[in-house]
ModelCIF file with pLDDT and N, C-alpha, C, O atoms, coordinates in Angstrom:
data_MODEL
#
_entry.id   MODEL 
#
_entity.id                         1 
_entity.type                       polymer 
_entity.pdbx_number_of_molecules   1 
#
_entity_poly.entity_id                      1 
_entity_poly.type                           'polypeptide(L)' 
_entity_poly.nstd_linkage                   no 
_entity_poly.nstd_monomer                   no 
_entity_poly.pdbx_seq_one_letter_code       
;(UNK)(UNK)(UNK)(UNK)(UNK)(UNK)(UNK)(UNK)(UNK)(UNK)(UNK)(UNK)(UNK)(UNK)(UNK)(UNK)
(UNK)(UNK)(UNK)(UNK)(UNK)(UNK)(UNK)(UNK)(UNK)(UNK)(UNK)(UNK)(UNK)(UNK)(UNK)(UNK)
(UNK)(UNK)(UNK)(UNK)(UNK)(UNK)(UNK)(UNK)(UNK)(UNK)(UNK)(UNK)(UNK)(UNK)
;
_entity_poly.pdbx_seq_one_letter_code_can   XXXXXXXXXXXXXXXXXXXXXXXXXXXXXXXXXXXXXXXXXXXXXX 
_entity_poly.pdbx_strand_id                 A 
#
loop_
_entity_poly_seq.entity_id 
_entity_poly_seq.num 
_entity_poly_seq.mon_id 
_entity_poly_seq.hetero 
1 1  UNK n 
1 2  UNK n 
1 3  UNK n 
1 4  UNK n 
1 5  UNK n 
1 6  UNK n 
1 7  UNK n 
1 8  UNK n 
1 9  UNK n 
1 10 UNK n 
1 11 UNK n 
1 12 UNK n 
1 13 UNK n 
1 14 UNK n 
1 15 UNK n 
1 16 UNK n 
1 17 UNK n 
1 18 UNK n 
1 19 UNK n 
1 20 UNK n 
1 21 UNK n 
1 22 UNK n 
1 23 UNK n 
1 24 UNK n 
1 25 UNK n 
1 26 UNK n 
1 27 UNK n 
1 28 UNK n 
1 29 UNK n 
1 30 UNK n 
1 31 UNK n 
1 32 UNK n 
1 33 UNK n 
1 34 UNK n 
1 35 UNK n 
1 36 UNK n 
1 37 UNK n 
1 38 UNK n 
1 39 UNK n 
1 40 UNK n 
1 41 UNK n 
1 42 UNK n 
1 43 UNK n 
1 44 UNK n 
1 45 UNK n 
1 46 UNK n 
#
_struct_asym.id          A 
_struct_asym.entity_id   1 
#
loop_
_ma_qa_metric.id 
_ma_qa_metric.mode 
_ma_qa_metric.name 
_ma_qa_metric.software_group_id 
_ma_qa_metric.type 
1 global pLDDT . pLDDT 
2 local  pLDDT . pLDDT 
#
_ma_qa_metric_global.metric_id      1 
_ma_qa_metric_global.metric_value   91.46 
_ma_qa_metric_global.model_id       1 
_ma_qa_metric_global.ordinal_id     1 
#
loop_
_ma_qa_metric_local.label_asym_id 
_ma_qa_metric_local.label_comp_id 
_ma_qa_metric_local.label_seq_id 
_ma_qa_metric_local.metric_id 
_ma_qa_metric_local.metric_value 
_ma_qa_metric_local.model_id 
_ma_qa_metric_local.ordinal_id 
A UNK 1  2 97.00 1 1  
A UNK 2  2 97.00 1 2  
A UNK 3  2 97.00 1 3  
A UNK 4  2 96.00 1 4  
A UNK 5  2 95.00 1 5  
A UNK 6  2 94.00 1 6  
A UNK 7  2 94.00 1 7  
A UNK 8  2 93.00 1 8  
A UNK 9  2 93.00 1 9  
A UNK 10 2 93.00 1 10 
A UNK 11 2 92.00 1 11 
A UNK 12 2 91.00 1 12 
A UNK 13 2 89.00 1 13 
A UNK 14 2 90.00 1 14 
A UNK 15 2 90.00 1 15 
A UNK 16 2 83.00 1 16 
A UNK 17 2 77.00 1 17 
A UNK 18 2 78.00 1 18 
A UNK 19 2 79.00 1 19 
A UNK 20 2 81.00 1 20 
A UNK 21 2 80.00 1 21 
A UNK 22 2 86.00 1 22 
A UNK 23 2 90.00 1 23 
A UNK 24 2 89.00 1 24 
A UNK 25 2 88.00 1 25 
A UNK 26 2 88.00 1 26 
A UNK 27 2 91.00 1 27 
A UNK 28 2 90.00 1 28 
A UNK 29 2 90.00 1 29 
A UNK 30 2 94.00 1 30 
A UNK 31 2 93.00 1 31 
A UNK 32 2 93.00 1 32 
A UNK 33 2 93.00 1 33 
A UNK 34 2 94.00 1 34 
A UNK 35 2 95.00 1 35 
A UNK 36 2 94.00 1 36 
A UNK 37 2 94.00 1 37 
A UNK 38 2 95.00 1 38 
A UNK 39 2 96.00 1 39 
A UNK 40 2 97.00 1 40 
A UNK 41 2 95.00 1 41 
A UNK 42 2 96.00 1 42 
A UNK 43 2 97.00 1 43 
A UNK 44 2 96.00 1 44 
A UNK 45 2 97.00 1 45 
A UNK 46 2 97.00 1 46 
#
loop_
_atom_site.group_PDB 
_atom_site.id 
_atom_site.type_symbol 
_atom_site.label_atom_id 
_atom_site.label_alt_id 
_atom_site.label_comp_id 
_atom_site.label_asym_id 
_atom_site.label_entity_id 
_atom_site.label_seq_id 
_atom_site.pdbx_PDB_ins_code 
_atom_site.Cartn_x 
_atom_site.Cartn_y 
_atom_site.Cartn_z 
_atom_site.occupancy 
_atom_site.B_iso_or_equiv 
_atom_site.pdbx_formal_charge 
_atom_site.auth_seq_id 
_atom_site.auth_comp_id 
_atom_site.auth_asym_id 
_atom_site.auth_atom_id 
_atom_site.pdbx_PDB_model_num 
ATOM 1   N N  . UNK A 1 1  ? 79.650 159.806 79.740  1.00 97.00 ? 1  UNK A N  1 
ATOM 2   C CA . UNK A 1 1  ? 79.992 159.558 81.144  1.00 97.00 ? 1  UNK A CA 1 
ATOM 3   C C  . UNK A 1 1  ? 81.408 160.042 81.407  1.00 97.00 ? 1  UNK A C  1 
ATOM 4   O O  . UNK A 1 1  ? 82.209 159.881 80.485  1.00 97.00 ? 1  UNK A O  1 
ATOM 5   N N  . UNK A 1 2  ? 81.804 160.568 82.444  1.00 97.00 ? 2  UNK A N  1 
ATOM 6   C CA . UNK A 1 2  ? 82.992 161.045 82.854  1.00 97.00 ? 2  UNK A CA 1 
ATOM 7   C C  . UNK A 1 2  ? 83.598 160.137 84.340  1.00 97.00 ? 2  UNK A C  1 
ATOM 8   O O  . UNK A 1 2  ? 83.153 160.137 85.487  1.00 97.00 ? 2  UNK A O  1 
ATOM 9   N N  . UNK A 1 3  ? 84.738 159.436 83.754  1.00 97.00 ? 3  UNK A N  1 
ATOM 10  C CA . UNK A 1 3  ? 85.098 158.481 85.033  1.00 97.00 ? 3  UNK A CA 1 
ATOM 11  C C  . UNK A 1 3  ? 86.104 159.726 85.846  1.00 97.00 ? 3  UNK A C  1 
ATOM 12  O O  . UNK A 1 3  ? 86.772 160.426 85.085  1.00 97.00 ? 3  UNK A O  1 
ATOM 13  N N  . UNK A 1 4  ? 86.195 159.949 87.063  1.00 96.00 ? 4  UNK A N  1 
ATOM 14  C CA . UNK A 1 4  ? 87.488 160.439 87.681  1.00 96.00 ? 4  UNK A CA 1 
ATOM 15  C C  . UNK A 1 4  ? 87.650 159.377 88.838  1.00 96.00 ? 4  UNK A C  1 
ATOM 16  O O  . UNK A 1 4  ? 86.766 158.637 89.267  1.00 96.00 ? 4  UNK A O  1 
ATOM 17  N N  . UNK A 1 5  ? 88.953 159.456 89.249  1.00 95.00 ? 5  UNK A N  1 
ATOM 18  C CA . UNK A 1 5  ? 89.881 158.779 90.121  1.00 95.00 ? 5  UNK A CA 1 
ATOM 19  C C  . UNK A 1 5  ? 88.585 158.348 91.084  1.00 95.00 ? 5  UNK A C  1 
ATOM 20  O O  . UNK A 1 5  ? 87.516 158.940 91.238  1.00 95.00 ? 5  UNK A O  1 
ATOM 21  N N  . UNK A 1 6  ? 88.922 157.474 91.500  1.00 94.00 ? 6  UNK A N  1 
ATOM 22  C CA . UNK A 1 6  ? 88.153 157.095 92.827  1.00 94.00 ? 6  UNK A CA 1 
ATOM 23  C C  . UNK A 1 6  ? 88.196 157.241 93.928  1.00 94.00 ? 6  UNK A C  1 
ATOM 24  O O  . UNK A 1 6  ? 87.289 157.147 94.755  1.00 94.00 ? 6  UNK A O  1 
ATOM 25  N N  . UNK A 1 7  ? 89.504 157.545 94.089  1.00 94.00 ? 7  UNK A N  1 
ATOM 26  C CA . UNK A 1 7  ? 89.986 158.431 95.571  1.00 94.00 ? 7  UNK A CA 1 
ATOM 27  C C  . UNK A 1 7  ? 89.288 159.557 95.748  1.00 94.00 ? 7  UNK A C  1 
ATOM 28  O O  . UNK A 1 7  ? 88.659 159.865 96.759  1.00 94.00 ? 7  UNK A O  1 
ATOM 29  N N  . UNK A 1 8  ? 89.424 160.286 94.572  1.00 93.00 ? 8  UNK A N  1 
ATOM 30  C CA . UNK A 1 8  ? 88.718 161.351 94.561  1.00 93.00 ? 8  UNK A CA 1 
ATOM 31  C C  . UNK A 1 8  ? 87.519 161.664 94.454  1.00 93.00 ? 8  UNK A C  1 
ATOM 32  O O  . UNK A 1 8  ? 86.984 162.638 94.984  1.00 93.00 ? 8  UNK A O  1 
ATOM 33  N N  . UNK A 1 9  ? 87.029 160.881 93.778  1.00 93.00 ? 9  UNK A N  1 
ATOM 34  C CA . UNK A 1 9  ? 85.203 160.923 94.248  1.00 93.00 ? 9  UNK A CA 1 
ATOM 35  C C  . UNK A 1 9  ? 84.985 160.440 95.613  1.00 93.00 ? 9  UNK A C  1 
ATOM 36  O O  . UNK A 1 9  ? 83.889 160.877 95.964  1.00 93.00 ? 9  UNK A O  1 
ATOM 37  N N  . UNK A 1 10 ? 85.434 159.849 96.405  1.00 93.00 ? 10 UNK A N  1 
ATOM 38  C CA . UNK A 1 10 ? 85.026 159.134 97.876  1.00 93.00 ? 10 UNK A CA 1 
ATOM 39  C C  . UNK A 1 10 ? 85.571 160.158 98.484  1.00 93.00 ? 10 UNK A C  1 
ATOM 40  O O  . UNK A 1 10 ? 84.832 160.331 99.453  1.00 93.00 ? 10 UNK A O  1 
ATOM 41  N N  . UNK A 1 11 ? 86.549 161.085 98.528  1.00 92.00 ? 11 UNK A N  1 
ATOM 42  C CA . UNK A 1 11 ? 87.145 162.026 98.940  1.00 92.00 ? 11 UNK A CA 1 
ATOM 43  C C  . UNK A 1 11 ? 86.275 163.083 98.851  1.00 92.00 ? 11 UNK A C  1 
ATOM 44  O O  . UNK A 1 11 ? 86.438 163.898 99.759  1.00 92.00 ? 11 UNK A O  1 
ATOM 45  N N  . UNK A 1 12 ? 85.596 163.290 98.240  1.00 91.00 ? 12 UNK A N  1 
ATOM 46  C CA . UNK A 1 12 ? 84.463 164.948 97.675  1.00 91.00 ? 12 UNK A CA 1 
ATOM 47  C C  . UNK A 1 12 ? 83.266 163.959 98.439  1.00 91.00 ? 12 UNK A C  1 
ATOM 48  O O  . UNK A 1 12 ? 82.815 164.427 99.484  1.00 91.00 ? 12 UNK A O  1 
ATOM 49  N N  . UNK A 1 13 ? 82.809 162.834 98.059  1.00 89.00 ? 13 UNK A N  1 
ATOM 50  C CA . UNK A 1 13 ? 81.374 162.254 99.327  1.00 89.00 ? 13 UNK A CA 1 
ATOM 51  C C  . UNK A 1 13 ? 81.382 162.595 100.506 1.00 89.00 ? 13 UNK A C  1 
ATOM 52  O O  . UNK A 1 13 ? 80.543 163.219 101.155 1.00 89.00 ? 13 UNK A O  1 
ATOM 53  N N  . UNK A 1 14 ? 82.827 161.970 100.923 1.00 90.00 ? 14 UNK A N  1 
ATOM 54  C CA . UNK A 1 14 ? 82.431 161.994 102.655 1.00 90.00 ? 14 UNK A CA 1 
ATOM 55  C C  . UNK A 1 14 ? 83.221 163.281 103.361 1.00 90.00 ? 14 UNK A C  1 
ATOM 56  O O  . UNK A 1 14 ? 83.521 163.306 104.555 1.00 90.00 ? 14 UNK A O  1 
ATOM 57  N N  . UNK A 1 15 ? 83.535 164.461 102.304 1.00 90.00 ? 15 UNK A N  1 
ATOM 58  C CA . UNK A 1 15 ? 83.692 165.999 103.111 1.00 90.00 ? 15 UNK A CA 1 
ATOM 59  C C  . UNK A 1 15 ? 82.875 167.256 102.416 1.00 90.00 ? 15 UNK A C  1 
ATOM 60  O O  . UNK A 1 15 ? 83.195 168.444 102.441 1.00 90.00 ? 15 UNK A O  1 
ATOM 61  N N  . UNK A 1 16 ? 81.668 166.617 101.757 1.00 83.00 ? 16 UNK A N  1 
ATOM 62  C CA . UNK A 1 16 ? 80.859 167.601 101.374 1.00 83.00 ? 16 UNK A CA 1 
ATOM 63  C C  . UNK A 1 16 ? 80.180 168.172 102.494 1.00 83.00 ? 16 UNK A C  1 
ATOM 64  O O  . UNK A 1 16 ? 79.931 167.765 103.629 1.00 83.00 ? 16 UNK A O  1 
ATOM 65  N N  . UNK A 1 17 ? 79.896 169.465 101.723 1.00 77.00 ? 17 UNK A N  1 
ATOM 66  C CA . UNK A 1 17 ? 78.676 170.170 103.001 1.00 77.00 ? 17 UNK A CA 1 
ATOM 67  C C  . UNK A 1 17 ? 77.372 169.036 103.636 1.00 77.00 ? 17 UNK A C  1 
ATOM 68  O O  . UNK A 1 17 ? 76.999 168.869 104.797 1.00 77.00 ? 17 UNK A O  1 
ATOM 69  N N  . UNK A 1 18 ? 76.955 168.460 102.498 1.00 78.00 ? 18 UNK A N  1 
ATOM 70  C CA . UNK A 1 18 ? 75.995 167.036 102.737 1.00 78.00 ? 18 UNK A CA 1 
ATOM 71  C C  . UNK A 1 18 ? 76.447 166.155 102.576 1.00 78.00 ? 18 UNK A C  1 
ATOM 72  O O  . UNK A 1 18 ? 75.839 165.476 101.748 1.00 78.00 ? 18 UNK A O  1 
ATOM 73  N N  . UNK A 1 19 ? 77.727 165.500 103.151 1.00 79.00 ? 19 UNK A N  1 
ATOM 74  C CA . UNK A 1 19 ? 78.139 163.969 103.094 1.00 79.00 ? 19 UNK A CA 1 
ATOM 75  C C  . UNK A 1 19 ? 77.068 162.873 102.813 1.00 79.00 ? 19 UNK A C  1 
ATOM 76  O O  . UNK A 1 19 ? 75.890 162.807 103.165 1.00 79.00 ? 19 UNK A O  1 
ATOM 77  N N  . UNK A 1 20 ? 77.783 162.095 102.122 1.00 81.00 ? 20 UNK A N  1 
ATOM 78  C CA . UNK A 1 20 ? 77.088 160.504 101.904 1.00 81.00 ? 20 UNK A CA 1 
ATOM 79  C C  . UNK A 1 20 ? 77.236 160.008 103.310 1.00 81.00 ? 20 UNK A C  1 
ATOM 80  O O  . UNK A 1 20 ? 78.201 160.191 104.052 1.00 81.00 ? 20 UNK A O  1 
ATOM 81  N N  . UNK A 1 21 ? 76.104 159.334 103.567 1.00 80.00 ? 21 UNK A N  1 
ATOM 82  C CA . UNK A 1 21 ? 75.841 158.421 105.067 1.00 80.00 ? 21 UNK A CA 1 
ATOM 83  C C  . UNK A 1 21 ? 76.764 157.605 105.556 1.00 80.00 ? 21 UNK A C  1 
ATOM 84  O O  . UNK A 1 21 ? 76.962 157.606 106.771 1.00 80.00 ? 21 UNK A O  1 
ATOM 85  N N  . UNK A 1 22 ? 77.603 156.638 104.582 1.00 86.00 ? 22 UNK A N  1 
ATOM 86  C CA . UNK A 1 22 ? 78.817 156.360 105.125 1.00 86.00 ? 22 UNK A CA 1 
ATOM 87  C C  . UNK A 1 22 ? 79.939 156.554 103.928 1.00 86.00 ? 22 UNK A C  1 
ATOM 88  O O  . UNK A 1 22 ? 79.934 157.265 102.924 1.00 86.00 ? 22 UNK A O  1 
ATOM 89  N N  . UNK A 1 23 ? 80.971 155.553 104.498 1.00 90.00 ? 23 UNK A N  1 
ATOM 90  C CA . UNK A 1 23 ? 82.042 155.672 103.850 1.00 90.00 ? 23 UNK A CA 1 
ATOM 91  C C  . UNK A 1 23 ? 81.684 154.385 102.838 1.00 90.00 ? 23 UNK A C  1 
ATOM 92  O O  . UNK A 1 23 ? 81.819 154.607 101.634 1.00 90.00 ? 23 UNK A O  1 
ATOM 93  N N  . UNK A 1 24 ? 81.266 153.139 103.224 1.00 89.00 ? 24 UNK A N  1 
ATOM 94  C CA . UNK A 1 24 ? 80.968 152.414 102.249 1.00 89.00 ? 24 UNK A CA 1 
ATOM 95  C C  . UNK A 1 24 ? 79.807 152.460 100.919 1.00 89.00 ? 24 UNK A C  1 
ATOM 96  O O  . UNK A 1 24 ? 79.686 151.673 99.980  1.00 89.00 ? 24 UNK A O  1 
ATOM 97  N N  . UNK A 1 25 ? 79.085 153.609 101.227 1.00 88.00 ? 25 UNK A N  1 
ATOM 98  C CA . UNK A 1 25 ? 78.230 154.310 100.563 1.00 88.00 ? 25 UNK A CA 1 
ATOM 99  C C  . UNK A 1 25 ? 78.689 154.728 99.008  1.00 88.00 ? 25 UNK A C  1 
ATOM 100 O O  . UNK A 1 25 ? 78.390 154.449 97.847  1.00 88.00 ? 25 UNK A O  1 
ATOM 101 N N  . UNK A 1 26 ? 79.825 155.778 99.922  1.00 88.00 ? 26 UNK A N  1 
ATOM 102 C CA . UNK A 1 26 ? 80.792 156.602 98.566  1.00 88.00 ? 26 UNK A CA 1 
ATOM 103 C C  . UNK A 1 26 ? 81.580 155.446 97.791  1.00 88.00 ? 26 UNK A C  1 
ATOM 104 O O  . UNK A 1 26 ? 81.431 155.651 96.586  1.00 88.00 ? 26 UNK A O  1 
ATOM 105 N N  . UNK A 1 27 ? 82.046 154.770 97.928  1.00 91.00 ? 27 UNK A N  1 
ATOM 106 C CA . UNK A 1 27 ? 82.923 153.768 97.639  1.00 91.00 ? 27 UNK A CA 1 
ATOM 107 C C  . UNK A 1 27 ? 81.825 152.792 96.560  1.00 91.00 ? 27 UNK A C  1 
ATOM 108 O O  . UNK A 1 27 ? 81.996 152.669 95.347  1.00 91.00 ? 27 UNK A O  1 
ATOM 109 N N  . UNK A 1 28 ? 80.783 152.217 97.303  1.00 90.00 ? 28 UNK A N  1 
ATOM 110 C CA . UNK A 1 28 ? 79.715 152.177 96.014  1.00 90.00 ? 28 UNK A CA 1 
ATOM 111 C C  . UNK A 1 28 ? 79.332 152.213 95.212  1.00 90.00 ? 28 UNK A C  1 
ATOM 112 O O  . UNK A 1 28 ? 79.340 151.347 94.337  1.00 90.00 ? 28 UNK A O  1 
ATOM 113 N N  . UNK A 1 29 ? 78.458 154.053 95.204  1.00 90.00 ? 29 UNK A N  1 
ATOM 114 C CA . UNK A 1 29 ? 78.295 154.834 94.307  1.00 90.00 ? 29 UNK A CA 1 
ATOM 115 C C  . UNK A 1 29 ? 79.783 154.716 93.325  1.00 90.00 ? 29 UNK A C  1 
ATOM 116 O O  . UNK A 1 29 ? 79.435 154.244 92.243  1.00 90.00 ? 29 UNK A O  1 
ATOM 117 N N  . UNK A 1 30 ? 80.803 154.893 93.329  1.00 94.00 ? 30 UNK A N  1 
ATOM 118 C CA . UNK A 1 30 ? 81.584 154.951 92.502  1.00 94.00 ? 30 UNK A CA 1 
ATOM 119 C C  . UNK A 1 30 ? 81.893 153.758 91.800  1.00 94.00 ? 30 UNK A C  1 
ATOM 120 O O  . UNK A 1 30 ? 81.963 153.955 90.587  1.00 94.00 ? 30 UNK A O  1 
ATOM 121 N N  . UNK A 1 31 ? 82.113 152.515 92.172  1.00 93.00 ? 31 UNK A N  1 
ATOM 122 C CA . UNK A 1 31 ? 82.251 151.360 91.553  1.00 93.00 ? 31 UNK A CA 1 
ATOM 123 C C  . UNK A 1 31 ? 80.608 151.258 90.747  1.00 93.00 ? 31 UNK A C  1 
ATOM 124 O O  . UNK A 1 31 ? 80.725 151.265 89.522  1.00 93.00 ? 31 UNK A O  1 
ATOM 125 N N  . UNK A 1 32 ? 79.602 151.197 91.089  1.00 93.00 ? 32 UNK A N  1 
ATOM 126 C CA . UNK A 1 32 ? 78.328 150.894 90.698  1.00 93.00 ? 32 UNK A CA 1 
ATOM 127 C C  . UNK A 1 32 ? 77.865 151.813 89.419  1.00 93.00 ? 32 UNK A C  1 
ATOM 128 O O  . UNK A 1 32 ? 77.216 151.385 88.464  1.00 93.00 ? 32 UNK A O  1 
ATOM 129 N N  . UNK A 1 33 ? 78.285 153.041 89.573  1.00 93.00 ? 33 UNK A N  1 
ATOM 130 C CA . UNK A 1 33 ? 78.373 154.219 88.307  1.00 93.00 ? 33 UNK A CA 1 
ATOM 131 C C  . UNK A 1 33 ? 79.442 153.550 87.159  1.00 93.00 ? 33 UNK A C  1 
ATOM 132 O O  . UNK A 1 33 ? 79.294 153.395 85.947  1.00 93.00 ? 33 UNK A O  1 
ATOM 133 N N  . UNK A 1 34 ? 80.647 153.203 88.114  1.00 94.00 ? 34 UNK A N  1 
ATOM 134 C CA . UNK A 1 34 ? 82.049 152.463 87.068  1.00 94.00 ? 34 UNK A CA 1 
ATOM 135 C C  . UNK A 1 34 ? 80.960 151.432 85.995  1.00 94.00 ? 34 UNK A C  1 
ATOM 136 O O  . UNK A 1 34 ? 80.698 151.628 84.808  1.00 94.00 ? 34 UNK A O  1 
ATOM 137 N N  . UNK A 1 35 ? 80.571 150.536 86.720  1.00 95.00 ? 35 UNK A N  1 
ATOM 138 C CA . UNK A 1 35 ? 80.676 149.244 86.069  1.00 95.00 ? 35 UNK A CA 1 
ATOM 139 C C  . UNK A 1 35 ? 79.041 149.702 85.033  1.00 95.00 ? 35 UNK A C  1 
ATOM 140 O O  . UNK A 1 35 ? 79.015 149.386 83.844  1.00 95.00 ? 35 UNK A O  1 
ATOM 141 N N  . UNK A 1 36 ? 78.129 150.248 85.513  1.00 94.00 ? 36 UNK A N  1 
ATOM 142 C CA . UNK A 1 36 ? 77.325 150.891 84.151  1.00 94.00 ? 36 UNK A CA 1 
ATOM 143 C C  . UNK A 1 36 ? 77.769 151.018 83.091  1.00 94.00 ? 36 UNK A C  1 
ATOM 144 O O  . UNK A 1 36 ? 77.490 150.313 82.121  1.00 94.00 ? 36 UNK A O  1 
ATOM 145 N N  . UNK A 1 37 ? 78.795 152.256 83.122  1.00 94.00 ? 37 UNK A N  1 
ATOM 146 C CA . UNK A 1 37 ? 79.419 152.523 81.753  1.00 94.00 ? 37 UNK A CA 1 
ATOM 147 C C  . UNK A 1 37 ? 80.200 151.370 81.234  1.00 94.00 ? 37 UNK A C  1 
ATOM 148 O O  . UNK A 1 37 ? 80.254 151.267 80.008  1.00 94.00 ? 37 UNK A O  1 
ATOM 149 N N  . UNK A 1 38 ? 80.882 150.387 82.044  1.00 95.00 ? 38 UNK A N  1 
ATOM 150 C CA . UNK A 1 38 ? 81.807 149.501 81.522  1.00 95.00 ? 38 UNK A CA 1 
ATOM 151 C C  . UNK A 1 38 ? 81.034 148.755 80.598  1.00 95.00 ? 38 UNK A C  1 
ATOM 152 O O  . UNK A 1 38 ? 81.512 148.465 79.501  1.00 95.00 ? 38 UNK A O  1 
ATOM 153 N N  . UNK A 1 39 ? 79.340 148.251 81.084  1.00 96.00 ? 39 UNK A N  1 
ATOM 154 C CA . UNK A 1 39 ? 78.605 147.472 80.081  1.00 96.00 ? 39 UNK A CA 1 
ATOM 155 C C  . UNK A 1 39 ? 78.115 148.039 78.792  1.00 96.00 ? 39 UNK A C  1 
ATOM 156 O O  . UNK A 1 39 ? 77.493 147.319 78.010  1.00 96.00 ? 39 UNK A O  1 
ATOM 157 N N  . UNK A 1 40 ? 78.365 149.308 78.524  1.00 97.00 ? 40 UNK A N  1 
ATOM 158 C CA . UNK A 1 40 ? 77.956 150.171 77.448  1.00 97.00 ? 40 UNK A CA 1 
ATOM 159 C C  . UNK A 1 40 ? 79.219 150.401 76.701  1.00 97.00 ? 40 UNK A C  1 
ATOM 160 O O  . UNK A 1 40 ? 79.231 151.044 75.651  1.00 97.00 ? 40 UNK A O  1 
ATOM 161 N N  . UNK A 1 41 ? 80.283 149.881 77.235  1.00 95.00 ? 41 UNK A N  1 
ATOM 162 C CA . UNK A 1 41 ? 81.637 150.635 76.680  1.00 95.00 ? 41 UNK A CA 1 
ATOM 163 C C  . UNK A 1 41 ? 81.524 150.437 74.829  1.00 95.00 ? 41 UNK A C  1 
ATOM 164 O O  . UNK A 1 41 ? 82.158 151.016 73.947  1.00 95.00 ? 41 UNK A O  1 
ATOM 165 N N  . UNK A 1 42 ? 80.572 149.499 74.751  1.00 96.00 ? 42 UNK A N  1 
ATOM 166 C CA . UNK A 1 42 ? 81.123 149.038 73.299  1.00 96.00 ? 42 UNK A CA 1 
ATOM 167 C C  . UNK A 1 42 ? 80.154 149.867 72.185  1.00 96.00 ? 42 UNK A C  1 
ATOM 168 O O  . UNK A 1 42 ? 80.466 150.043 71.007  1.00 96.00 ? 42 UNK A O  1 
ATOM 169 N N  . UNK A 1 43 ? 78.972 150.310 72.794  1.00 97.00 ? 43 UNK A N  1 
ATOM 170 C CA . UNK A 1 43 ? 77.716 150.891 72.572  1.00 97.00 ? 43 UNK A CA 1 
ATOM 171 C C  . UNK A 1 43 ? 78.285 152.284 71.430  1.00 97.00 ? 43 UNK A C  1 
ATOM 172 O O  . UNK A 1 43 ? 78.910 153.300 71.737  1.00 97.00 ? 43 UNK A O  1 
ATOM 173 N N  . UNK A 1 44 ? 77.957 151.990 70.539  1.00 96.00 ? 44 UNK A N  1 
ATOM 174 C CA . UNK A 1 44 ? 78.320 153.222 69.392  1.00 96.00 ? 44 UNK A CA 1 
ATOM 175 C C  . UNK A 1 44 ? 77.961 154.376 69.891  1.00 96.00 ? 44 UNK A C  1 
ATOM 176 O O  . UNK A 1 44 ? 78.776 155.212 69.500  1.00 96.00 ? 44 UNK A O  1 
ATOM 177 N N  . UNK A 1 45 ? 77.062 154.912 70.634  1.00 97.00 ? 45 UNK A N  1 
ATOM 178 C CA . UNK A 1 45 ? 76.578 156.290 71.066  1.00 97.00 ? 45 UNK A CA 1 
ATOM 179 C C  . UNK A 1 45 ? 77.011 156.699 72.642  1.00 97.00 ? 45 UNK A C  1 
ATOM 180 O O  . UNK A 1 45 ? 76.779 157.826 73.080  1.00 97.00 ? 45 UNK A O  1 
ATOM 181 N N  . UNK A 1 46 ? 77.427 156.034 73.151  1.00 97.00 ? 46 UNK A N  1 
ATOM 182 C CA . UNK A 1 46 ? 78.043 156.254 74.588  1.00 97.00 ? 46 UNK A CA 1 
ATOM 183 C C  . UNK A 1 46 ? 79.461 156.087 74.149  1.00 97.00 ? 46 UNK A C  1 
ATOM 184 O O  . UNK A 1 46 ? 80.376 156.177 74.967  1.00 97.00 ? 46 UNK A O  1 
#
């Protein structure tokens, strides 16, 4: 998994050619992707 800034992923959602539907959308997706990997962090193969 590759974390980047979060500014910056909500920043690339809502000025893509196909924006995410809202702004609380992008903001979401990024915490909700975050906290996946956080429960695997300890996981020998991730």
């Amino acid at each position: 998994q590759i974390i980047r800034n979060p500014l910056y992923v909500f920043n690339s959602l809502v000025t893509h050619r196909n924006p995410i539907p809202s702004q609380y959308m992008a903001v979401a997706t990024w915490y909700i992707d975050a906290a996946i990997g956080y429960s695997l962090k300890d996981h020998a193969r991730y």
